[in-house]
C-alpha atoms as a PDB file:
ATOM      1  CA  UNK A   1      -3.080  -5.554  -0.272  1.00  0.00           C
ATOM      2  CA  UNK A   2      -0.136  -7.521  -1.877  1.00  0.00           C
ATOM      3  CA  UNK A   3       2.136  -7.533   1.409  1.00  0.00           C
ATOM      4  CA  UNK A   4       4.555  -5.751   3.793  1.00  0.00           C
ATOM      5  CA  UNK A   5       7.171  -5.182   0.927  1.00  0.00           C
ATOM      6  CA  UNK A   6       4.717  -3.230  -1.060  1.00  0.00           C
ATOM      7  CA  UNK A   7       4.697  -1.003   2.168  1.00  0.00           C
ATOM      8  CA  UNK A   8       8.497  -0.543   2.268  1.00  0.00           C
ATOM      9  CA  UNK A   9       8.432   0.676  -1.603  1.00  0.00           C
ATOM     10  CA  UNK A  10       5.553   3.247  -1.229  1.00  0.00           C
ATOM     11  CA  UNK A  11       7.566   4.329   2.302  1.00  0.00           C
ATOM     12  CA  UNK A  12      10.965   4.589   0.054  1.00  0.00           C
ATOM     13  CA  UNK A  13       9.477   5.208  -3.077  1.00  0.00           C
ATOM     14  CA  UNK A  14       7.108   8.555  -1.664  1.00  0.00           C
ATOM     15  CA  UNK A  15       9.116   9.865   0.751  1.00  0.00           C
ATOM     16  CA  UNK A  16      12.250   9.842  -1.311  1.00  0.00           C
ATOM     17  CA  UNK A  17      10.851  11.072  -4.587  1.00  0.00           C
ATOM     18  CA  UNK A  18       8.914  13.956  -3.361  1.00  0.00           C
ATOM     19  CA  UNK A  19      11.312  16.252  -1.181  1.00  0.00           C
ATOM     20  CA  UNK A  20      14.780  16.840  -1.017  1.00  0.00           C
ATOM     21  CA  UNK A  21      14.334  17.682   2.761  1.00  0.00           C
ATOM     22  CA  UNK A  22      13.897  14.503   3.659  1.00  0.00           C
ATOM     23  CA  UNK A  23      15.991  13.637   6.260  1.00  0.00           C
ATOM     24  CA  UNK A  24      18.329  10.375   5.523  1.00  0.00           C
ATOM     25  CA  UNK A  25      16.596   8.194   7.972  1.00  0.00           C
ATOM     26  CA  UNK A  26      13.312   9.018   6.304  1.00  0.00           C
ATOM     27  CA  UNK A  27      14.131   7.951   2.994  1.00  0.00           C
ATOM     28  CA  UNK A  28      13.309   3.977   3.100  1.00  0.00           C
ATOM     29  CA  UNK A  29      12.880   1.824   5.928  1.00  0.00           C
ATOM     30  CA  UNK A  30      13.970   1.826   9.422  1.00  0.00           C
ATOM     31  CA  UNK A  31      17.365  -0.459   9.735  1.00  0.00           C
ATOM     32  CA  UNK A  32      16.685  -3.863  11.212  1.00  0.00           C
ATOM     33  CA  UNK A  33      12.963  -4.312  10.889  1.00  0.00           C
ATOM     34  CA  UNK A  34      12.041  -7.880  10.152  1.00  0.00           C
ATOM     35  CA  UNK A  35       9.057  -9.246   9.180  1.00  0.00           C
ATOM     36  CA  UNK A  36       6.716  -5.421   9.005  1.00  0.00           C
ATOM     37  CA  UNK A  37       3.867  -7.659   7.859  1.00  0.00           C
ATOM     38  CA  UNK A  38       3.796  -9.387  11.198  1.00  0.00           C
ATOM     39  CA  UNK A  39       2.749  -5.719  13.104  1.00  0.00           C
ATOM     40  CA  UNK A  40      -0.267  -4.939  11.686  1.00  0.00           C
ATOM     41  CA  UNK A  41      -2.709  -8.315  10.580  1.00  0.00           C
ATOM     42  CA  UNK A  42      -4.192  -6.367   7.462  1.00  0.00           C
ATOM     43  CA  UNK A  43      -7.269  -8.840   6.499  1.00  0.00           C
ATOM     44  CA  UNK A  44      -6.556 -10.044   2.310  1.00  0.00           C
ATOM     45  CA  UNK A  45      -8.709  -8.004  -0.395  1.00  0.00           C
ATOM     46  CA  UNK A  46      -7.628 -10.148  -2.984  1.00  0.00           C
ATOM     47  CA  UNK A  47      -7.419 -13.777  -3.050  1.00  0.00           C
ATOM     48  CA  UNK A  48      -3.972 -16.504  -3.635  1.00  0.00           C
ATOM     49  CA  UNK A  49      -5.976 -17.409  -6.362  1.00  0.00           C
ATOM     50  CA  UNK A  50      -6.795 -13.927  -7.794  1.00  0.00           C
ATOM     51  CA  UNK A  51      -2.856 -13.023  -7.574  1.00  0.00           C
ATOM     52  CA  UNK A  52      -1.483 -16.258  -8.622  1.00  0.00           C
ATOM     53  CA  UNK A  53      -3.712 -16.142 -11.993  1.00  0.00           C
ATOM     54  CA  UNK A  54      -2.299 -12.656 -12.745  1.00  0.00           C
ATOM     55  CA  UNK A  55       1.477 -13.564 -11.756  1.00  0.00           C
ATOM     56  CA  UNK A  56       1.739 -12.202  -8.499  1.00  0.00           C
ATOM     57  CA  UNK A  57       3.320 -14.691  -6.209  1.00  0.00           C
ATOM     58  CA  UNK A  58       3.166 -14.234  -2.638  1.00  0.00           C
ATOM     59  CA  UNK A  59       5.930 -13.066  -1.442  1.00  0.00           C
ATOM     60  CA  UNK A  60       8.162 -15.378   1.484  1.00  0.00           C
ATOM     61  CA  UNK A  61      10.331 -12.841   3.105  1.00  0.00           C
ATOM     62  CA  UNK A  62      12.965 -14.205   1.987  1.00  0.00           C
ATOM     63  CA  UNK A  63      14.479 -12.270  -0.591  1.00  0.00           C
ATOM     64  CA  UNK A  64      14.952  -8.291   0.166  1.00  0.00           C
ATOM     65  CA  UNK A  65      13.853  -5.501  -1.526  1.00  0.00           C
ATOM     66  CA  UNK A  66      10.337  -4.727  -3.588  1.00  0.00           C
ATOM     67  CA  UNK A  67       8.309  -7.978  -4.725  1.00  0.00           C
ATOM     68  CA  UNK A  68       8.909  -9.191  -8.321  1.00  0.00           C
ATOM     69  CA  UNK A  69       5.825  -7.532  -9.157  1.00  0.00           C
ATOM     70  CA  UNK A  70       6.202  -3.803  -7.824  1.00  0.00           C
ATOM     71  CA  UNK A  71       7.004  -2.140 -10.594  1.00  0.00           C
ATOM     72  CA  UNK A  72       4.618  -4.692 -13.226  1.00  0.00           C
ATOM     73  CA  UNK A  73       1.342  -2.666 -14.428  1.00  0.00           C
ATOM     74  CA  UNK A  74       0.255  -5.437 -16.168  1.00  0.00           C
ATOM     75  CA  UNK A  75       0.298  -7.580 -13.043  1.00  0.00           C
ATOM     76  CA  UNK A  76      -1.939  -4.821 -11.189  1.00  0.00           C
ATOM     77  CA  UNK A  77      -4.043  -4.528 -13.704  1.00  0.00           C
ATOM     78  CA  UNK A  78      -4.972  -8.159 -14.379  1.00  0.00           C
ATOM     79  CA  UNK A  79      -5.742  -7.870 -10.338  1.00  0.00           C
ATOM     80  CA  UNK A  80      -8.020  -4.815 -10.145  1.00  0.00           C
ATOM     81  CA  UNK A  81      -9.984  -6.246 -13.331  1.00  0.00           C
ATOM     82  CA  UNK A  82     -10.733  -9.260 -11.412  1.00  0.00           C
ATOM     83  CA  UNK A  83     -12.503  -6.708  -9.025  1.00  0.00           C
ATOM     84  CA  UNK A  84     -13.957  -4.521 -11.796  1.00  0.00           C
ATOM     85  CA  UNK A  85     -11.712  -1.432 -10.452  1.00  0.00           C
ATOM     86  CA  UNK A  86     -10.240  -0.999 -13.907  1.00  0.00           C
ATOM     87  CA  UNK A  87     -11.791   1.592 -16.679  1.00  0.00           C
ATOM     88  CA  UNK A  88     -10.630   2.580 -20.138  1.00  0.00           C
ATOM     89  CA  UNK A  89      -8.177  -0.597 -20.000  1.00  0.00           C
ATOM     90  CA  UNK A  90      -5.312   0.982 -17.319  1.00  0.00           C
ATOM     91  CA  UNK A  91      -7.228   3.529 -15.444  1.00  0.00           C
ATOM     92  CA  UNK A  92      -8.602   2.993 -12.186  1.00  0.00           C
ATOM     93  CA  UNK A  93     -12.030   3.095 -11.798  1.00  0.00           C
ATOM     94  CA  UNK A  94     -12.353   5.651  -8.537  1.00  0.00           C
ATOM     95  CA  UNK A  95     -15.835   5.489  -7.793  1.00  0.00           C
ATOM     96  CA  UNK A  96     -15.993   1.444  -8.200  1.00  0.00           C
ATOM     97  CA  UNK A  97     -13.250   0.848  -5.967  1.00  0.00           C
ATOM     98  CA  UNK A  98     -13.909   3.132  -3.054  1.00  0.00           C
ATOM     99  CA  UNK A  99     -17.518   1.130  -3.685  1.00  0.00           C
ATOM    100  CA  UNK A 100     -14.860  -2.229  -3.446  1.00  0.00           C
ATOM    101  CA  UNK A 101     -13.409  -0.592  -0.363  1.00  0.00           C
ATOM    102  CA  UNK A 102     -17.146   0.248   1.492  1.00  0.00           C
ATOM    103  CA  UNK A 103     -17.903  -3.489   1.160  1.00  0.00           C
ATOM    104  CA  UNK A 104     -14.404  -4.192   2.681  1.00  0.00           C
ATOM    105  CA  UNK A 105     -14.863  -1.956   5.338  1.00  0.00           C
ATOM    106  CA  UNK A 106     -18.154  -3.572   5.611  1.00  0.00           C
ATOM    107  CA  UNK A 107     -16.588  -7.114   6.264  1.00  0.00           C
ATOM    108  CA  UNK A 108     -13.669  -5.706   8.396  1.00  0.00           C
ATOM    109  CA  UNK A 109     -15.400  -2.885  10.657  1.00  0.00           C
ATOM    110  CA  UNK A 110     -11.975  -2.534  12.560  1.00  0.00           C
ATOM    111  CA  UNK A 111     -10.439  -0.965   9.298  1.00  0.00           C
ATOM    112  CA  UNK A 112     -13.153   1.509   8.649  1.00  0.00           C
ATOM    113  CA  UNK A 113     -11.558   4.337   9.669  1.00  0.00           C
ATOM    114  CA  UNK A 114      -8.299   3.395   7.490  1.00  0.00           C
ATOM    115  CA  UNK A 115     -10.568   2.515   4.429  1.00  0.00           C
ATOM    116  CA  UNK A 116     -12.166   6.112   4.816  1.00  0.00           C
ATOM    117  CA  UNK A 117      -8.461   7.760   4.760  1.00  0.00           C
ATOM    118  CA  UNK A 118      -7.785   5.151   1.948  1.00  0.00           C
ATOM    119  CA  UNK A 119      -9.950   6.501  -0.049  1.00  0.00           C
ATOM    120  CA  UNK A 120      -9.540  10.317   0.500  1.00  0.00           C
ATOM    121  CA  UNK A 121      -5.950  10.037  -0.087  1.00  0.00           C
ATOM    122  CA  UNK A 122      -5.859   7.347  -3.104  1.00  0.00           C
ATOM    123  CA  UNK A 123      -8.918   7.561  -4.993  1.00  0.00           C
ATOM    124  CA  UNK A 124      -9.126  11.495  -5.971  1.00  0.00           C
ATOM    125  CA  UNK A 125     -10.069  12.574  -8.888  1.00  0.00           C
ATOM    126  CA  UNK A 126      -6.342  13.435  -9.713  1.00  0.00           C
ATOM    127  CA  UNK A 127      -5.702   9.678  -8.695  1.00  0.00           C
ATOM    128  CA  UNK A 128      -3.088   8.779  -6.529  1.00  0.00           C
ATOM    129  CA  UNK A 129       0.305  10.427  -5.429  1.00  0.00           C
ATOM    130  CA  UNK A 130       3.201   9.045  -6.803  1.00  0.00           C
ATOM    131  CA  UNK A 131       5.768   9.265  -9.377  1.00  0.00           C
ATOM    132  CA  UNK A 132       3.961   9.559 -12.613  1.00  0.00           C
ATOM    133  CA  UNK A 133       6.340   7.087 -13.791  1.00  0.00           C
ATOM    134  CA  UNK A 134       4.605   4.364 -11.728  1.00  0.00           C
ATOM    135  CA  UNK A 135       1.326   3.379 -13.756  1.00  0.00           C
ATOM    136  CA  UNK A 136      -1.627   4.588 -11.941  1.00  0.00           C
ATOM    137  CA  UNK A 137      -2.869   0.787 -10.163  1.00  0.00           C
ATOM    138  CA  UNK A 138       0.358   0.494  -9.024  1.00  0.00           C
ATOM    139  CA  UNK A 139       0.458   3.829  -7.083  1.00  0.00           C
ATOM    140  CA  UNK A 140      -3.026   3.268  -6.146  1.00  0.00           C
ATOM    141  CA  UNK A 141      -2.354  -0.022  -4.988  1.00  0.00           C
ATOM    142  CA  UNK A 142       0.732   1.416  -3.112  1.00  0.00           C
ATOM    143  CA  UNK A 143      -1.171   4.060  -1.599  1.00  0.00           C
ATOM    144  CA  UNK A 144      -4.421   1.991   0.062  1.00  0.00           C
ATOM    145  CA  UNK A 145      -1.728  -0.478   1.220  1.00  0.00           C
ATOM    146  CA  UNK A 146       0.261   2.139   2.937  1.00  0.00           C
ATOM    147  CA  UNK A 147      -2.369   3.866   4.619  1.00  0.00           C
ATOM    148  CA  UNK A 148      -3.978   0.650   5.659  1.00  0.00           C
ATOM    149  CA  UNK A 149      -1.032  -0.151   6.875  1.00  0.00           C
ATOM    150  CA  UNK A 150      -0.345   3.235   8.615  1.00  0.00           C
ATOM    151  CA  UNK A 151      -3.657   3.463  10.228  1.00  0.00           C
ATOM    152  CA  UNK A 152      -3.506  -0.298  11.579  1.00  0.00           C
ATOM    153  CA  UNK A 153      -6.299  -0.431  14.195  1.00  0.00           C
ATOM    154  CA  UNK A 154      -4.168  -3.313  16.273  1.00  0.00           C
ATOM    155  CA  UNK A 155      -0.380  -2.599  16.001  1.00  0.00           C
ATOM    156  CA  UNK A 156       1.343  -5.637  17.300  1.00  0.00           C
ATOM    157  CA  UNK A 157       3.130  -4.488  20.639  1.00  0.00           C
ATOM    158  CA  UNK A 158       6.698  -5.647  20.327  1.00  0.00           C
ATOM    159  CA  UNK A 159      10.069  -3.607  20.023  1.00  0.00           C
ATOM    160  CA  UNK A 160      10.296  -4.442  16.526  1.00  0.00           C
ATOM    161  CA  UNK A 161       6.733  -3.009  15.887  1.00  0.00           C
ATOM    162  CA  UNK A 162       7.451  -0.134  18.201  1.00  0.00           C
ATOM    163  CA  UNK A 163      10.344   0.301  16.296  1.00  0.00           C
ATOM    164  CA  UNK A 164       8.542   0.367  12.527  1.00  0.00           C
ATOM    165  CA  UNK A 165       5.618   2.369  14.385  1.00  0.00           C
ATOM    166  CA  UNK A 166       7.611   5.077  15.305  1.00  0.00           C
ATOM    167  CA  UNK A 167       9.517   5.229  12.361  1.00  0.00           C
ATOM    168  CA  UNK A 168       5.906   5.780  10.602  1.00  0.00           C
ATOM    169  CA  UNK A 169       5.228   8.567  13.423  1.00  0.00           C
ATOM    170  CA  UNK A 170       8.555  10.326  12.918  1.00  0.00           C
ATOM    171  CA  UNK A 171       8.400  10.353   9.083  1.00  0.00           C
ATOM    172  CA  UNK A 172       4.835  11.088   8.565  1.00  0.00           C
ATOM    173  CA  UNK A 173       5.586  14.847   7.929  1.00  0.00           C
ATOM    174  CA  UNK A 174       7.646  14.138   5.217  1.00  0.00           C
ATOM    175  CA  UNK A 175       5.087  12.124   3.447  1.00  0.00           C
ATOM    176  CA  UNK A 176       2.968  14.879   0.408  1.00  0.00           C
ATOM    177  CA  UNK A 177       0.183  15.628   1.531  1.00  0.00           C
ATOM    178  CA  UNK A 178      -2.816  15.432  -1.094  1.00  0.00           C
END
């Protein structure tokens, strides 16, 4: 949704938080992946124009760790409203955006089968997994990106893919399960 970074948080930021068995190399990224965003071509849901007029700047790759806006309700929410995917001012509005995600899936028939896990995993009636530290959009937002991402339907075939992929593959169990 917002970028690869946003992938490396939820990856760190799930797997860490929710099980002290989670071995080491399981707790973030894999060491010297560059460029994640290049493996899997995930087609935009929101617009430069809907991000930059809430604040979120797209992010170069230049500068490591989470984007400036990770950890920024405000910022989400000024993006989901755009859509409509927003109810009783900071609550996501479930059963409008897995109606936003049908009409994605709609224009981008190679993600269907992502959008459909998207949306059992992120947009339960409990809402999304996460820290309930992390405001709602942004673990929503967190979780459709990561399972988008997961469930790419044309992983790039390179080592450094290979070696992101199977990082994904070998931590998966470790992941809470909804």
């Amino acid at each position: 949704m917002f970028g690869a970074k946003i992938i490396f948080v939820s990856l760190a930021v799930f797997q860490a938080v929710y099980s002290a068995d989670v071995p080491p190399q399981c707790r973030g990224p894999p060491p010297g992946v560059v460029n994640a965003h290049e493996c899997c071509e995930i087609p935009k849901i929101f617009s430069e124009e809907e991000l930059s007029s809430c604040g979120i700047e797209k992010p170069d790759g230049s500068k490591p760790g989470p984007p400036p806006h990770a950890h920024d309700c405000k910022k989400s929410i000024c993006v989901l409203s755009k859509k409509n995917l927003i109810t009783d001012g900071d609550k996501v509005d479930k059963d409008a955006s897995k109606a936003f995600l049908d009409k994605y899936a709609e224009a981008n028939p190679e993600f269907a089968a992502a959008v459909a896990i998207a949306k059992d995993k992120c947009l339960t009636a409990e809402g999304p997994g996460g820290p309930k530290e992390i405001c709602e959009p942004n673990r929503a937002i967190f979780c459709i990106s990561h399972v988008l991402f997961e469930n790419c339907p044309a992983w790039v075939d390179s080592d450094n893919c290979k070696k992101l992929k199977d990082h994904i593959e070998e931590c998966k169990a470790y992941k809470p399960q909804k």
